[in-house]
C-alpha atoms as a PDB file:
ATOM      1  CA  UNK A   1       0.000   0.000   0.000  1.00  0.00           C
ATOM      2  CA  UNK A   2       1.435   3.602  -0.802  1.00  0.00           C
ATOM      3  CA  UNK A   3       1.818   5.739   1.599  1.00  0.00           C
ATOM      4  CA  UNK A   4       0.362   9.791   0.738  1.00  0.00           C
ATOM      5  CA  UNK A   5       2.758  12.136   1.591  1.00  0.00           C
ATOM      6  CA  UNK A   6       1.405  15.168   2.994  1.00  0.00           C
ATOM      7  CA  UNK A   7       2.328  18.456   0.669  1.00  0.00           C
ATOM      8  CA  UNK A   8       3.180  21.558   2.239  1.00  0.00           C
ATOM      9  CA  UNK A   9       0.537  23.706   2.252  1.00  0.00           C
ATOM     10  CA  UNK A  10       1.088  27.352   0.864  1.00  0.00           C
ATOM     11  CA  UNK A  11      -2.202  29.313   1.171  1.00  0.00           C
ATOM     12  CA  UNK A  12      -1.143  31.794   3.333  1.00  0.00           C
ATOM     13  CA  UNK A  13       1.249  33.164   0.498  1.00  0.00           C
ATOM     14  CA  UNK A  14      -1.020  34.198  -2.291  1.00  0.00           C
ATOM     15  CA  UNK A  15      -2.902  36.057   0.671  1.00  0.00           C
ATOM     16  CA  UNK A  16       0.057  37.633   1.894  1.00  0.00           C
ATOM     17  CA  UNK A  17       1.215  38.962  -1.420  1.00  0.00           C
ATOM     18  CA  UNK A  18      -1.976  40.051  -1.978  1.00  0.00           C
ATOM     19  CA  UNK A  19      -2.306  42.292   0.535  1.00  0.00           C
ATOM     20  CA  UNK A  20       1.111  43.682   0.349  1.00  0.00           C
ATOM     21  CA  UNK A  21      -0.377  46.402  -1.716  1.00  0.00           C
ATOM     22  CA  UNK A  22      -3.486  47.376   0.228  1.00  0.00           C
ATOM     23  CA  UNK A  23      -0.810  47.208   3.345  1.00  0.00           C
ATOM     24  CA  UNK A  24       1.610  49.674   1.765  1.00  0.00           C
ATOM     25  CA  UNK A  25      -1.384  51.850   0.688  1.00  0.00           C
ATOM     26  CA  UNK A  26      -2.347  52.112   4.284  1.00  0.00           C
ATOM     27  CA  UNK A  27       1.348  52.608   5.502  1.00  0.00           C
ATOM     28  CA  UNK A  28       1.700  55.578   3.184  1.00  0.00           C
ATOM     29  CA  UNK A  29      -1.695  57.596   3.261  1.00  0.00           C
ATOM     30  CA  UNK A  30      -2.297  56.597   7.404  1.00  0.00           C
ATOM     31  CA  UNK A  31       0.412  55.686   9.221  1.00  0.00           C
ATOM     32  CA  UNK A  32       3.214  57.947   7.419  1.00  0.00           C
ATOM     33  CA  UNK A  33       1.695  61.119   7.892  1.00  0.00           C
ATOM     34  CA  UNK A  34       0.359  60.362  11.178  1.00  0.00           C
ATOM     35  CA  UNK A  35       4.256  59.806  12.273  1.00  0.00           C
ATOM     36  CA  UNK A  36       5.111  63.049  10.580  1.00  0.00           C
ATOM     37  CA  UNK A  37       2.451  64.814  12.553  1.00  0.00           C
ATOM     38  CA  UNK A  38       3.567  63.333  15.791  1.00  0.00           C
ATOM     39  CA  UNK A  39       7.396  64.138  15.162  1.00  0.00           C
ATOM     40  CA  UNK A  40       6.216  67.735  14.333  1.00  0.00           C
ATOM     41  CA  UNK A  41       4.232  68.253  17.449  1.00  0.00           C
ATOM     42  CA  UNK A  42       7.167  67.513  19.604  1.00  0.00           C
ATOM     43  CA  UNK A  43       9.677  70.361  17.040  1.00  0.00           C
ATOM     44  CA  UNK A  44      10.727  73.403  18.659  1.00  0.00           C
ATOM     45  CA  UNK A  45       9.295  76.653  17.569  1.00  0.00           C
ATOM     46  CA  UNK A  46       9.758  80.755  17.444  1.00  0.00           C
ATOM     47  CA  UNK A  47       7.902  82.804  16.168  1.00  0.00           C
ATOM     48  CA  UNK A  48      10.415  84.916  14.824  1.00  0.00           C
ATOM     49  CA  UNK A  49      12.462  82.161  12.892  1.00  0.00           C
ATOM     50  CA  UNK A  50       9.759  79.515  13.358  1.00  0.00           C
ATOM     51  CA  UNK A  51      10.786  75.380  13.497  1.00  0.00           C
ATOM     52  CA  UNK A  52      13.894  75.050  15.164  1.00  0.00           C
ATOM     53  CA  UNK A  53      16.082  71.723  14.913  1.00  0.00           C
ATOM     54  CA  UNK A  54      15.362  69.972  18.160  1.00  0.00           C
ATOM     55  CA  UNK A  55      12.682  68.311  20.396  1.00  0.00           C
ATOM     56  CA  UNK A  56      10.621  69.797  23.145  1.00  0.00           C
ATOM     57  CA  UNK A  57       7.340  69.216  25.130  1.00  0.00           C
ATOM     58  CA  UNK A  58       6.765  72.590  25.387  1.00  0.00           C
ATOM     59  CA  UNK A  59       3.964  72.243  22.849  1.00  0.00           C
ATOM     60  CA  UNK A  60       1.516  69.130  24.691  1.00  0.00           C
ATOM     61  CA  UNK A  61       2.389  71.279  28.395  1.00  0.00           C
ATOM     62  CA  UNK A  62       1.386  74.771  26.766  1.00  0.00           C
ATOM     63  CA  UNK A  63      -2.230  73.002  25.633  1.00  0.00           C
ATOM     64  CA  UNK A  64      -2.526  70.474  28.683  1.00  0.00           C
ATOM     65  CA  UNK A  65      -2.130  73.796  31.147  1.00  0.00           C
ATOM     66  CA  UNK A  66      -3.930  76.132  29.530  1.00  0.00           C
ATOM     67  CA  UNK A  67      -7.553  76.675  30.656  1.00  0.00           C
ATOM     68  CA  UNK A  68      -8.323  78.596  27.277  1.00  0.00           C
ATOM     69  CA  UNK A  69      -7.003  74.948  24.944  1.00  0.00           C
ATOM     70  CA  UNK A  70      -8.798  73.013  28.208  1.00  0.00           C
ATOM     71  CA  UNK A  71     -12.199  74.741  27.533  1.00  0.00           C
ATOM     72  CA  UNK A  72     -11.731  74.443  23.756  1.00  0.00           C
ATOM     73  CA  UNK A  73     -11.710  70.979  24.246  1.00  0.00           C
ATOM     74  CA  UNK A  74     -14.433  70.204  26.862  1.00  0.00           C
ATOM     75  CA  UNK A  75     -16.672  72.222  24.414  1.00  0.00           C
ATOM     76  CA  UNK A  76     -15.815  70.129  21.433  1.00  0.00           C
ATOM     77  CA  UNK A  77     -15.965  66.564  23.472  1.00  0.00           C
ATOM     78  CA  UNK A  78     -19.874  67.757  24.991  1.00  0.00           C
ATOM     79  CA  UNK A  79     -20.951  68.767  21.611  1.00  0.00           C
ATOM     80  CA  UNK A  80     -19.795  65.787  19.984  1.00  0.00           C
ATOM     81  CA  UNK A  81     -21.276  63.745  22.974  1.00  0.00           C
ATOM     82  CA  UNK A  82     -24.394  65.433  22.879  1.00  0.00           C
ATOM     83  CA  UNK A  83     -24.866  65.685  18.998  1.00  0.00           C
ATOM     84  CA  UNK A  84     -24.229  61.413  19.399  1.00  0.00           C
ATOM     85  CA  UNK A  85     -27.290  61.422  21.760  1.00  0.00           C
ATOM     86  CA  UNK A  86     -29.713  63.091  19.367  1.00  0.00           C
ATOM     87  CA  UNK A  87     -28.743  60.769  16.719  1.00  0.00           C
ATOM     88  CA  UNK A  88     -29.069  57.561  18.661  1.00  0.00           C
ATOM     89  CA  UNK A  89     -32.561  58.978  19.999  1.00  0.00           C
ATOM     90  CA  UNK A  90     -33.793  60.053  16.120  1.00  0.00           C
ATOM     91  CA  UNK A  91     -31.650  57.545  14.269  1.00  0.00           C
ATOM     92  CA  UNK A  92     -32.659  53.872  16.230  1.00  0.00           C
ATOM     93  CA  UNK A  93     -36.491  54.540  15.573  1.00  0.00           C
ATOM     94  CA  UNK A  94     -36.109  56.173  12.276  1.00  0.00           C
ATOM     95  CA  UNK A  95     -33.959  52.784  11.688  1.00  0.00           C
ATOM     96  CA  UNK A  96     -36.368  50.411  12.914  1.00  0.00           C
ATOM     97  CA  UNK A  97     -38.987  52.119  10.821  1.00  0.00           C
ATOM     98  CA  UNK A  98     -37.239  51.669   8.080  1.00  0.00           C
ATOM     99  CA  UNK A  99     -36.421  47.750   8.496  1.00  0.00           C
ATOM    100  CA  UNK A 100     -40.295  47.414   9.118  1.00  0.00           C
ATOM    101  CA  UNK A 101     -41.480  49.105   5.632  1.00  0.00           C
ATOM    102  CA  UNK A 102     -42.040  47.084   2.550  1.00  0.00           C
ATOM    103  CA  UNK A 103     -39.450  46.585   0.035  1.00  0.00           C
ATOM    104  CA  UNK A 104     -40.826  49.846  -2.352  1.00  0.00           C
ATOM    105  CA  UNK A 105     -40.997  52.001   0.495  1.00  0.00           C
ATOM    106  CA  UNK A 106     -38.049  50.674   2.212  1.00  0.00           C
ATOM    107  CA  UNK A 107     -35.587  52.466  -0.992  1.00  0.00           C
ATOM    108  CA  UNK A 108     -37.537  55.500  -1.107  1.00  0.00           C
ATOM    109  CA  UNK A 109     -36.551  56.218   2.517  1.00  0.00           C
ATOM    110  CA  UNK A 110     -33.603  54.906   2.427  1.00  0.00           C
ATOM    111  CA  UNK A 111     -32.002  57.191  -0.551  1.00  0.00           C
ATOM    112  CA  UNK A 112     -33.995  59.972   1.728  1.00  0.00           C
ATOM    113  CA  UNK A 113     -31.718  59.084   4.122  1.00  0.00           C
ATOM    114  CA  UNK A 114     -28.769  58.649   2.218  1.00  0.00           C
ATOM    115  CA  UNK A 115     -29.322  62.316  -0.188  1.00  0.00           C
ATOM    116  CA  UNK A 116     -27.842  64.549   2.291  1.00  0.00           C
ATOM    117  CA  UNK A 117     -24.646  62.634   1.806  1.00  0.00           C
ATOM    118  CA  UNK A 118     -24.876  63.363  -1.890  1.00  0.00           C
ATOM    119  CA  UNK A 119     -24.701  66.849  -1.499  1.00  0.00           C
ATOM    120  CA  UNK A 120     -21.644  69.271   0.000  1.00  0.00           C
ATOM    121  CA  UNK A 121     -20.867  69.542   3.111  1.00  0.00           C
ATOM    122  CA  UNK A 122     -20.593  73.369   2.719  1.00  0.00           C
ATOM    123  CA  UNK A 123     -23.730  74.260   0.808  1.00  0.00           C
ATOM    124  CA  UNK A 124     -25.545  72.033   3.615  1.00  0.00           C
ATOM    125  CA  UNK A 125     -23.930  74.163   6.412  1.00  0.00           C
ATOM    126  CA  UNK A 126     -24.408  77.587   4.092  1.00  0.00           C
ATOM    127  CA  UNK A 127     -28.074  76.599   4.524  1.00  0.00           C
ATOM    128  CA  UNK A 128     -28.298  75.984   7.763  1.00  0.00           C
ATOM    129  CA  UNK A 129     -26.738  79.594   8.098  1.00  0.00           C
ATOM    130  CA  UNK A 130     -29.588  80.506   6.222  1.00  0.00           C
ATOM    131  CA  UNK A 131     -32.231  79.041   8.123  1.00  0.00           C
ATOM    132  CA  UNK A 132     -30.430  80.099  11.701  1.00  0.00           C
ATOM    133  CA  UNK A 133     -29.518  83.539  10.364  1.00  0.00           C
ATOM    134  CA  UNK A 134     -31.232  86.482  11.667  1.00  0.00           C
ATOM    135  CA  UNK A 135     -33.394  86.732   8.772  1.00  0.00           C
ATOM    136  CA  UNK A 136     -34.101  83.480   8.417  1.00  0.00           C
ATOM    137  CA  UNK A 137     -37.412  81.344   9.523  1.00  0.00           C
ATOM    138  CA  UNK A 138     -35.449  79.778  12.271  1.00  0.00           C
ATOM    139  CA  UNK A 139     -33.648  82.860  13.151  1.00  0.00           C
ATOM    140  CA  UNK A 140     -36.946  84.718  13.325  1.00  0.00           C
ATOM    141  CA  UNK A 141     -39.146  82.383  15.160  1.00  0.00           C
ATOM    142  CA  UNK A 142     -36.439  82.327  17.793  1.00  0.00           C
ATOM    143  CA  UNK A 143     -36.232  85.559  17.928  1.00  0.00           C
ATOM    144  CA  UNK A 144     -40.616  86.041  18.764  1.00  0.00           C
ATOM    145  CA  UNK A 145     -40.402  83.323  20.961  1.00  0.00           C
ATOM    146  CA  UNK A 146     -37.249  85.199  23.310  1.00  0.00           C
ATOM    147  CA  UNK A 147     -34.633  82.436  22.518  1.00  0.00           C
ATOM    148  CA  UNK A 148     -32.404  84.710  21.453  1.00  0.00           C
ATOM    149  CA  UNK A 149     -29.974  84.347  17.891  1.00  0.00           C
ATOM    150  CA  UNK A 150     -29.632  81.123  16.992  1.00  0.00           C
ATOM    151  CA  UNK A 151     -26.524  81.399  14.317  1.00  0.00           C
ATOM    152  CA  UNK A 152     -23.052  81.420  15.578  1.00  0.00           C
ATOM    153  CA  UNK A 153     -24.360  79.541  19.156  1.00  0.00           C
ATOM    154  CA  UNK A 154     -23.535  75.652  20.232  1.00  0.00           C
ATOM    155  CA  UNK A 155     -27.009  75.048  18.997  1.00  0.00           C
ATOM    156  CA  UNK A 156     -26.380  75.772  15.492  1.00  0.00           C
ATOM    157  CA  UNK A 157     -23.174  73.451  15.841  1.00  0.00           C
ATOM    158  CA  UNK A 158     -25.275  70.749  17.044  1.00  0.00           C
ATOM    159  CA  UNK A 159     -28.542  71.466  14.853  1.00  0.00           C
ATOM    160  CA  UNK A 160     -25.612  71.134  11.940  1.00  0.00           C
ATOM    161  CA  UNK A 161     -23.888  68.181  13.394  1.00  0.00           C
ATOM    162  CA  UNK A 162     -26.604  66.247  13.978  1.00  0.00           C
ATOM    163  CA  UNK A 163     -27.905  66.531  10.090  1.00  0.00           C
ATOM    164  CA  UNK A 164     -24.560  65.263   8.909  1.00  0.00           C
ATOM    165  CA  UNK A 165     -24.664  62.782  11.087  1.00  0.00           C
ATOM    166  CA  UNK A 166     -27.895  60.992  11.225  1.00  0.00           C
ATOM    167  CA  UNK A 167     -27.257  59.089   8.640  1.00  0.00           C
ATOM    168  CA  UNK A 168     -24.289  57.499   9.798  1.00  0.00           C
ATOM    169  CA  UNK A 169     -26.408  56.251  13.141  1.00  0.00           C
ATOM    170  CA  UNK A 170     -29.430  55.198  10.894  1.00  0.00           C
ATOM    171  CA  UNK A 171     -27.235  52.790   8.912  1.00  0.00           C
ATOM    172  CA  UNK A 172     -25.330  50.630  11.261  1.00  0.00           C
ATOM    173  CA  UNK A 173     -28.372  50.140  13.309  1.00  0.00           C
ATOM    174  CA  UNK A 174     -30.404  49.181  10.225  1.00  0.00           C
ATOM    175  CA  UNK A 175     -28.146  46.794   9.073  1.00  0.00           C
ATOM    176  CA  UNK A 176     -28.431  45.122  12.657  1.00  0.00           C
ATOM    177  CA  UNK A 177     -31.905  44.873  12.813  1.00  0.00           C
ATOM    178  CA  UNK A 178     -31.728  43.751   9.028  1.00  0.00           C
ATOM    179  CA  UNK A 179     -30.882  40.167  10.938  1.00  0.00           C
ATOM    180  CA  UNK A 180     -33.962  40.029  13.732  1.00  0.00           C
ATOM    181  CA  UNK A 181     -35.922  37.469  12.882  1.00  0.00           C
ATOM    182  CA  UNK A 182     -39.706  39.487  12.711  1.00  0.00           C
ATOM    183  CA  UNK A 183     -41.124  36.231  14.281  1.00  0.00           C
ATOM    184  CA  UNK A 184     -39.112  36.779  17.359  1.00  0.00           C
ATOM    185  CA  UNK A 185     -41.118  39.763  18.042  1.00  0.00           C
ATOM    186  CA  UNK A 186     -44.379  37.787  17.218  1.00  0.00           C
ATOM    187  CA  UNK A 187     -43.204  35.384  19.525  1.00  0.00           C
ATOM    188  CA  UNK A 188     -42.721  37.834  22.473  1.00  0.00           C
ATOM    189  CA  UNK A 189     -46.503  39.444  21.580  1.00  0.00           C
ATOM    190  CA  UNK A 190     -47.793  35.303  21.843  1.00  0.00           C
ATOM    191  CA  UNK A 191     -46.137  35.538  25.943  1.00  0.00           C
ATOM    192  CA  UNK A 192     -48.299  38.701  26.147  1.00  0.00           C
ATOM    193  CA  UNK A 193     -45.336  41.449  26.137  1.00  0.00           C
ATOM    194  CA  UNK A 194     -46.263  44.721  25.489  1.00  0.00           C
ATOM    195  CA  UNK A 195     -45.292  46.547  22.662  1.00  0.00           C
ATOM    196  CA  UNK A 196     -42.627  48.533  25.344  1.00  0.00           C
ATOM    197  CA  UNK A 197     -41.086  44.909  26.847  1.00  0.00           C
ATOM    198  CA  UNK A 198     -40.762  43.531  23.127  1.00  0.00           C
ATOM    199  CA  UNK A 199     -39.019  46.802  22.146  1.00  0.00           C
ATOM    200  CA  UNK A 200     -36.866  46.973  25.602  1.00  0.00           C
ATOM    201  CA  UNK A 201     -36.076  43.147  25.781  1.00  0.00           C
ATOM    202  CA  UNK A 202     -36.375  41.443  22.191  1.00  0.00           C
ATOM    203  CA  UNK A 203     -35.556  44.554  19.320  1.00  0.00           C
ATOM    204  CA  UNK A 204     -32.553  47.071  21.483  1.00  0.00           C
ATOM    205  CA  UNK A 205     -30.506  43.762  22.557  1.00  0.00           C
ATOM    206  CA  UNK A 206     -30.352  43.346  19.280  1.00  0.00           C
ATOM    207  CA  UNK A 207     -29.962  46.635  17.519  1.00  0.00           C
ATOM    208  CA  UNK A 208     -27.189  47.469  20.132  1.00  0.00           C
ATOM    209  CA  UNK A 209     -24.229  46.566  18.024  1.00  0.00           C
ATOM    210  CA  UNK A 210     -25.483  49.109  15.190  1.00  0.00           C
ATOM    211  CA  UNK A 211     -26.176  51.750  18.348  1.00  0.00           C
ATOM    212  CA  UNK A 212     -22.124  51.172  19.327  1.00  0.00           C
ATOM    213  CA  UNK A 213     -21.105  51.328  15.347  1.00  0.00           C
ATOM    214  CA  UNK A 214     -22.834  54.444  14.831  1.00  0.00           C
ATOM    215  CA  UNK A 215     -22.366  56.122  18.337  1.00  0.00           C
ATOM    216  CA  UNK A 216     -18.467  55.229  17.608  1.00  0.00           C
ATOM    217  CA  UNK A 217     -18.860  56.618  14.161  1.00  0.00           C
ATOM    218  CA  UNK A 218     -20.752  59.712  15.262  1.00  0.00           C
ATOM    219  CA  UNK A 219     -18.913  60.833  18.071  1.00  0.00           C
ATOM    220  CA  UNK A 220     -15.446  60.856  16.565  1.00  0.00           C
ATOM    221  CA  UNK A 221     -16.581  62.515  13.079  1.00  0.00           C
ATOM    222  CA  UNK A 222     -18.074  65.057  15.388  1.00  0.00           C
ATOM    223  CA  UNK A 223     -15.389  65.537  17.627  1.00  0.00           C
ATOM    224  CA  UNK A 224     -13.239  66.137  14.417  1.00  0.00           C
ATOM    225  CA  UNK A 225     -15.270  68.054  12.368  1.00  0.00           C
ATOM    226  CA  UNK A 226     -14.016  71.433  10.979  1.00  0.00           C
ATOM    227  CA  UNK A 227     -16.413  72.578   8.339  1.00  0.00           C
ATOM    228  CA  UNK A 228     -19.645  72.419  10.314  1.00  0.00           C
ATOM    229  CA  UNK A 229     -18.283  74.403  13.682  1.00  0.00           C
ATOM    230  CA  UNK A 230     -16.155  76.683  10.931  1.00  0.00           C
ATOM    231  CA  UNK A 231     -19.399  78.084   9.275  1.00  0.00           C
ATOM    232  CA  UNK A 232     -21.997  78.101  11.749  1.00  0.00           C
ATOM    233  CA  UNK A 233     -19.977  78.619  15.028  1.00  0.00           C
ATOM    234  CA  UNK A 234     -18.237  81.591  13.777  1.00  0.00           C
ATOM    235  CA  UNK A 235     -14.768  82.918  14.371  1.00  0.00           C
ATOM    236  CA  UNK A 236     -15.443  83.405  18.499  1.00  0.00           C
ATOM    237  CA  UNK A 237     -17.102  79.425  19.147  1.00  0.00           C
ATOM    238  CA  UNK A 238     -14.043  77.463  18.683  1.00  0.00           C
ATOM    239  CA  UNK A 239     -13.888  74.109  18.266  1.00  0.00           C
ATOM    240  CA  UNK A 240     -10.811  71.637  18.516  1.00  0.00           C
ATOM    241  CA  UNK A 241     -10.470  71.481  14.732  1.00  0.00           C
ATOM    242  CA  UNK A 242     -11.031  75.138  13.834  1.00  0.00           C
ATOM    243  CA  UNK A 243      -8.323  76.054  16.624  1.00  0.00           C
ATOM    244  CA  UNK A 244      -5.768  73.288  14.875  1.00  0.00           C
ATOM    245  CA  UNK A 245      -6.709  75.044  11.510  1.00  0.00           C
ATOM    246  CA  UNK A 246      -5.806  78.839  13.151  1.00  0.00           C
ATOM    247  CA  UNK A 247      -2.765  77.592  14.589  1.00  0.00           C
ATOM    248  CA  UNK A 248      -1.694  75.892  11.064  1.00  0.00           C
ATOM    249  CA  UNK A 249      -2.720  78.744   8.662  1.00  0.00           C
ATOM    250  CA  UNK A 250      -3.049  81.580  10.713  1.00  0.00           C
ATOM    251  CA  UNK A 251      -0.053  81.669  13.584  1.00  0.00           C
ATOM    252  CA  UNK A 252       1.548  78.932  11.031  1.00  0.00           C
ATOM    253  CA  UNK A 253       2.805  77.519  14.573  1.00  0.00           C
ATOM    254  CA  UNK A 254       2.501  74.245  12.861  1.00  0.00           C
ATOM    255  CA  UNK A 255       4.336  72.229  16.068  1.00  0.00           C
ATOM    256  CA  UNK A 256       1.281  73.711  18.107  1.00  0.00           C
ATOM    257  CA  UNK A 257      -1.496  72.880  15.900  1.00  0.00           C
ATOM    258  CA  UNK A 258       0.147  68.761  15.230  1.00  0.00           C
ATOM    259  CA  UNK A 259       0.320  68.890  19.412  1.00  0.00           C
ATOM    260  CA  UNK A 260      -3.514  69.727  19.468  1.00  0.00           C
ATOM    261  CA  UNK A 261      -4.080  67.577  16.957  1.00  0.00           C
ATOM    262  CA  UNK A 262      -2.489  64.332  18.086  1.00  0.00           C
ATOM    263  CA  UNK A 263      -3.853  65.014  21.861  1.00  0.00           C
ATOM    264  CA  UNK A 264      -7.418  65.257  20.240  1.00  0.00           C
ATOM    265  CA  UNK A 265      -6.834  61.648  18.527  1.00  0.00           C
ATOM    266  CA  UNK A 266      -5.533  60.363  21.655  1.00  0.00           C
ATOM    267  CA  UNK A 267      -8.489  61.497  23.853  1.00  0.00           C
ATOM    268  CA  UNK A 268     -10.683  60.601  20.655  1.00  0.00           C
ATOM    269  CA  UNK A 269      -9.324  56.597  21.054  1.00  0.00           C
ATOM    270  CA  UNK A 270      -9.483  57.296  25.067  1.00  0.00           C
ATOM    271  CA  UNK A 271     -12.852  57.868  24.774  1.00  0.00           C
ATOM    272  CA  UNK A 272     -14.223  55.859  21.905  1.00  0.00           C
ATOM    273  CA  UNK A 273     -12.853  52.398  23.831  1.00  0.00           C
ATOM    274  CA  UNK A 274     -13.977  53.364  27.334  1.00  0.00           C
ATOM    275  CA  UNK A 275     -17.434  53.527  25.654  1.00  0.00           C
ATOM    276  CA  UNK A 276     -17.128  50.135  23.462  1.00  0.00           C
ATOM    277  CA  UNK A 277     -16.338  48.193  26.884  1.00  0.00           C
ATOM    278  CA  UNK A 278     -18.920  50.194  28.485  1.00  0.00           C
ATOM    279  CA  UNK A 279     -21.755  48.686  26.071  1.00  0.00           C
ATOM    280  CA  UNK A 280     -20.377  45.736  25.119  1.00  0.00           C
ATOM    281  CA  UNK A 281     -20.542  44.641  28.979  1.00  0.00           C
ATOM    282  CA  UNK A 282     -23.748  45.916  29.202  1.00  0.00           C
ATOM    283  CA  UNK A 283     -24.520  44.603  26.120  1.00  0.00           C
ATOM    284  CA  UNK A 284     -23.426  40.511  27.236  1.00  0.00           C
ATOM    285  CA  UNK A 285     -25.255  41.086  30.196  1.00  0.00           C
ATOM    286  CA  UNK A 286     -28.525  41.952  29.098  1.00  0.00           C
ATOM    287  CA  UNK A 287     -27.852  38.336  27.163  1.00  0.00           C
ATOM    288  CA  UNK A 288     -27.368  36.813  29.904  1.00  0.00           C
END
């Protein structure tokens, strides 16, 4: 009887080379000038000569002891916090809605979801400057009712925030609740649940996955986001990414704005994985 010899297997090869390319692609347009930003933010600077050859910490100890950078960024992380609230409140409903329609009406709303994205960023937030402005219906029915101006206040950062946004929230938890079963909510109105218990105990356990994706998504394009708080915050409501802009193009103290820029990525990750444990443990344990 012959004996088979076993051939060496060689699968993980083709797979390798194959991603060599995507791998560089990331190492250049990610990693490499994310290095060159962090090596920048630690340069010496004057503003007289400007970069000087050496390293220094002057830069992160100038931002982590002033109360004028500190307040900059505790009004950028409650915005972006807040804004991720709204769209979790608007965007699970509006996304269980939408799982529940039939399949014509499902598209319809669905690319009425999806249009903002197709238009600029800009002309959205040159609208909603419209609409806050002064003499705008907004502006003016704030105005009668004593709320004072609306444009150029955190609400207008979050009213524009939270229309970019939305749509990023309504997708992840769609896609979840694209896999609950609709008889396992049949099943929970056969043990006599109310509409409230089936919602609570059978449908959020098992949108929460899409809640964490978008919340995740939500909170750090907010917390980065330059052209919204740029246009309808004004020049006075600074945000963490208009201030890094300023400090680029403006004082063109470039090792000051990479400094800002790499502490707001930091506390961006800091934040962003505190919250995943958070829900994921809260998450497994409404599982049991």
């Amino acid at each position: 009887m012959s004996t088979l010899t076993a051939k060496p297997r060689s699968d993980g090869l083709p797979a390798l080379l194959g991603s060599l390319p995507l791998t560089l692609l990331f190492l250049t347009l990610v990693l490499t000038p994310l290095a060159l930003t962090l090596l920048l933010s630690f340069a010496q600077f004057d503003y007289n000569t400007g970069i000087q050859p050496g390293y220094t910490l002057d830069q992160y100890l100038q931002v982590l002891t002033d109360g004028y950078f500190l307040e900059i960024f505790w009004r950028t992380f409650w915005i972006a916090a807040l804004t991720t609230l709204i769209c979790v409140l608007i965007g699970a409903p509006e996304a269980y809605i939408l799982s529940r329609m039939s399949k014509p009406w499902r598209s319809i709303f669905l690319l009425a979801v999806l249009s903002p994205l197709l238009i600029s960023l800009v002309v959205r937030a040159f609208g909603w400057s419209l609409l806050l402005g002064p003499s705008g219906p907004l502006g003016k029915t704030a105005a009668a009712l004593g709320l004072g101006p609306l444009l150029y206040t955190p609400t207008a950062i979050i009213i524009g925030l939270v229309h970019v946004m939305l749509p990023f929230m309504v997708i992840p938890v769609w896609t979840s609740l694209q896999k609950l079963d609709p008889t396992v909510e049949q099943a929970a109105y056969s043990l006599n649940a109310s509409r409230a218990q089936t919602l609570w105990r059978v449908v959020l356990p098992q949108a929460m996955p899409g809640v964490l994706s978008g919340s995740l998504i939500v909170f750090g394009l907010s917390a980065s986001s330059f052209a919204i708080p740029a246009l309808l915050g004004g020049r006075r409501l600074k945000m963490v990414a208009t201030i890094v802009y300023d400090e680029f193009l403006t004082e063109l103290n470039w090792p000051l704005g990479a400094a800002i820029a790499m502490l707001l990525l930091v506390a961006n990750v800091i934040i962003m994985m505190s919250y995943n444990r958070v829900v994921e443990r809260s998450y497994r344990r409404s599982l049991g």
